[in-house]
Protein backbone atom coordinates (compact mmCIF):
# COMPACT_ATOMS: atom_id res chain seq x y z
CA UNK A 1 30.38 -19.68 12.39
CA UNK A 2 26.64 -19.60 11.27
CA UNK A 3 25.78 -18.44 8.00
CA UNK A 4 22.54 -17.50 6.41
CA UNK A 5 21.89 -17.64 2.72
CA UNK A 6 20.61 -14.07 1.41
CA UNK A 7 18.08 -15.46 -0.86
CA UNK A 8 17.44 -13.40 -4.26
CA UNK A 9 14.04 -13.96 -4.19
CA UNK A 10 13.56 -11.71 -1.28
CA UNK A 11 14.85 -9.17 -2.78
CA UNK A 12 13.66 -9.20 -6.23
CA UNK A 13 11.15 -6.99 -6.07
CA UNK A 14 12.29 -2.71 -5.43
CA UNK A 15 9.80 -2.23 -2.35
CA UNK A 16 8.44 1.29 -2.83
CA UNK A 17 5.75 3.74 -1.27
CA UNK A 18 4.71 7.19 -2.82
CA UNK A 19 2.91 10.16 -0.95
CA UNK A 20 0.43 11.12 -3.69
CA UNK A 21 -0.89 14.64 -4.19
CA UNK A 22 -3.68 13.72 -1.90
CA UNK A 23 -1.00 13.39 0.73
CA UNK A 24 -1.85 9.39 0.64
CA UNK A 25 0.26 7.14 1.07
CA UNK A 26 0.36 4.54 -1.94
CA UNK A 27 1.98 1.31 -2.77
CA UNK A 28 2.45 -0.54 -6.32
CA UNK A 29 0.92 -3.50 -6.73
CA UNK A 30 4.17 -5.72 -5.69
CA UNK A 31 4.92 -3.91 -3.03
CA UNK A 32 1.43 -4.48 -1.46
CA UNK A 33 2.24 -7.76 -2.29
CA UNK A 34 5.10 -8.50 -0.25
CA UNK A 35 4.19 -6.65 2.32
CA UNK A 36 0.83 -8.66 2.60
CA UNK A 37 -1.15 -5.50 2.98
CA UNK A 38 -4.87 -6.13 3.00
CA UNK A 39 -8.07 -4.01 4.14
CA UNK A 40 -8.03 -5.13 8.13
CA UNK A 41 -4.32 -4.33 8.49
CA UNK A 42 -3.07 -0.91 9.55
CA UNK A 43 0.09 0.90 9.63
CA UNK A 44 1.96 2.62 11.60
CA UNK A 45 5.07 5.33 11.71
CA UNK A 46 8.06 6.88 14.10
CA UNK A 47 10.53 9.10 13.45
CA UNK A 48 13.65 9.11 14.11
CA UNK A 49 14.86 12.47 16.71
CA UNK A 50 18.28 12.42 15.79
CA UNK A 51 18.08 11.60 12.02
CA UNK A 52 14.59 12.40 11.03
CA UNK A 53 14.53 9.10 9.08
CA UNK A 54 10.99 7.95 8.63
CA UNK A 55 9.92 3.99 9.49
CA UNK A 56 6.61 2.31 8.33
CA UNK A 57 5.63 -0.36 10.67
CA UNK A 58 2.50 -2.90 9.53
CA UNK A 59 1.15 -4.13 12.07
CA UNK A 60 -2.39 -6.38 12.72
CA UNK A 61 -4.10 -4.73 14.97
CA UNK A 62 -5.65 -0.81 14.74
CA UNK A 63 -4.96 1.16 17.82
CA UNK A 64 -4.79 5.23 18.68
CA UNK A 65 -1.20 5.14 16.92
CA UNK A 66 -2.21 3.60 13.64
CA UNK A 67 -3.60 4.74 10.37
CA UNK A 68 -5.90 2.24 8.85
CA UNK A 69 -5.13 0.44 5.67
CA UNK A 70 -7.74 0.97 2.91
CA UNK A 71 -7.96 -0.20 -0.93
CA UNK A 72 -9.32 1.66 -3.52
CA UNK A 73 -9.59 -0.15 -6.75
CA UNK A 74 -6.17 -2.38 -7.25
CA UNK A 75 -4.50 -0.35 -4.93
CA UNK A 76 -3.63 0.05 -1.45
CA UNK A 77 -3.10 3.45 0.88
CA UNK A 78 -2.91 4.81 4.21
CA UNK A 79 -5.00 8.30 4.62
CA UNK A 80 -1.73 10.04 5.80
CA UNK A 81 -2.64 13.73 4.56
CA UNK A 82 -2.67 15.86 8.16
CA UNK A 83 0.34 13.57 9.38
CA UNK A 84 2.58 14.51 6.35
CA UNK A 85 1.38 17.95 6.91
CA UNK A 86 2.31 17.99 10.36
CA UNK A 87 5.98 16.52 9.21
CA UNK A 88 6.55 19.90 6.49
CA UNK A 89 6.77 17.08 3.43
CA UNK A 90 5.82 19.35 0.24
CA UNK A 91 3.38 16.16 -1.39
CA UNK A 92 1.16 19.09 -3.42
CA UNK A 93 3.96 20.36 -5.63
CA UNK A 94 4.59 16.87 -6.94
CA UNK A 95 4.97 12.88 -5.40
CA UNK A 96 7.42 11.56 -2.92
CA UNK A 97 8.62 8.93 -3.29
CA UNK A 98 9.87 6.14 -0.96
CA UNK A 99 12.14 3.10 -1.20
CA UNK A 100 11.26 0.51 1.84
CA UNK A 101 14.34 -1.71 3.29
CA UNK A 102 13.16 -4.08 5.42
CA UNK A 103 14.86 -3.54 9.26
CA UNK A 104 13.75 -6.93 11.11
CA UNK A 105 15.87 -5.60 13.77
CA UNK A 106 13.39 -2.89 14.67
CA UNK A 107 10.63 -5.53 14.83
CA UNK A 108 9.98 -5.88 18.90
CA UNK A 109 11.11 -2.17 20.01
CA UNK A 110 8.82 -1.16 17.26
CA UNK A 111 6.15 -4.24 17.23
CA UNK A 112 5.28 -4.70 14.17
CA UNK A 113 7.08 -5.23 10.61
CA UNK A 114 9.39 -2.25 9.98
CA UNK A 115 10.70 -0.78 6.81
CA UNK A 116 12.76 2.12 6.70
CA UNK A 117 11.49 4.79 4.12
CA UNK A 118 14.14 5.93 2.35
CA UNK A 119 13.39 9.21 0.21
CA UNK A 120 14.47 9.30 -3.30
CA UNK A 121 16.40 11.87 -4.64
CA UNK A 122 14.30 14.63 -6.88
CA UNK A 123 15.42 14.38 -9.79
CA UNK A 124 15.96 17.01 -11.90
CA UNK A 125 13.44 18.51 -14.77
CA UNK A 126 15.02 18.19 -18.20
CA UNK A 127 14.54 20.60 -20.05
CA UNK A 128 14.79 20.31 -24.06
CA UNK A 129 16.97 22.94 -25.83
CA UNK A 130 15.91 24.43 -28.84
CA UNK A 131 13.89 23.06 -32.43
């Protein structure tokens, strides 16, 4: 049998991606992090056909396919506004947000480092009843 420890340290930090009302695409600080994003790197995305699941894939190297990876400030984006557009996600009428599981798997048919982006459930508005 071969084993592999499942270390907690690689998973100690909730990976996570929002599509801001600018129809950016922003990470928090540890996510950038740990996903060793820096100006010079550039992302790319596919889609699933059958699922519509979503897949970030950093990669090194720019090319037709990928969005470049800018700062601004302490944070890190990818200028993803006509892409989301194109893809019917409603950004304007508040954030998406994005939990990113890590899918070596997908690493060579994809080339590059993938992360599925799974979409968090809206939550819903609470309202406060009467005072």
């Amino acid at each position: 049998m071969a084993f592999e420890i499942l270390s907690a340290k690689k998973f100690a930090v909730k990976l996570k991606a929002t599509i801001q009302a600018s129809g950016r695409l922003g990470f928090t600080a540890e996510t950038a992090s740990v996903l060793d994003l820096k100006s010079g790197k550039f992302a790319k995305f596919a889609k699933d056909n059958e699922d519509k699941s979503l897949y970030l894939i950093i990669v090194d190297k720019g090319s037709e396919e990928a969005f470049p990876i800018r700062k601004s400030g302490g944070y890190f984006y990818v200028p993803t506004e006509v892409m989301f557009d194109s893809l019917g996600l409603d950004y304007q009428n508040g954030n998406i947000m994005f939990d990113l599981v890590r899918k070596p798997s997908l690493d060579n048919d994809l080339q590059g480092q993938v992360y599925f982006m799974k979409q968090r459930a809206k939550r819903k508005a609470y309202h406060a009843h009467g005072v």
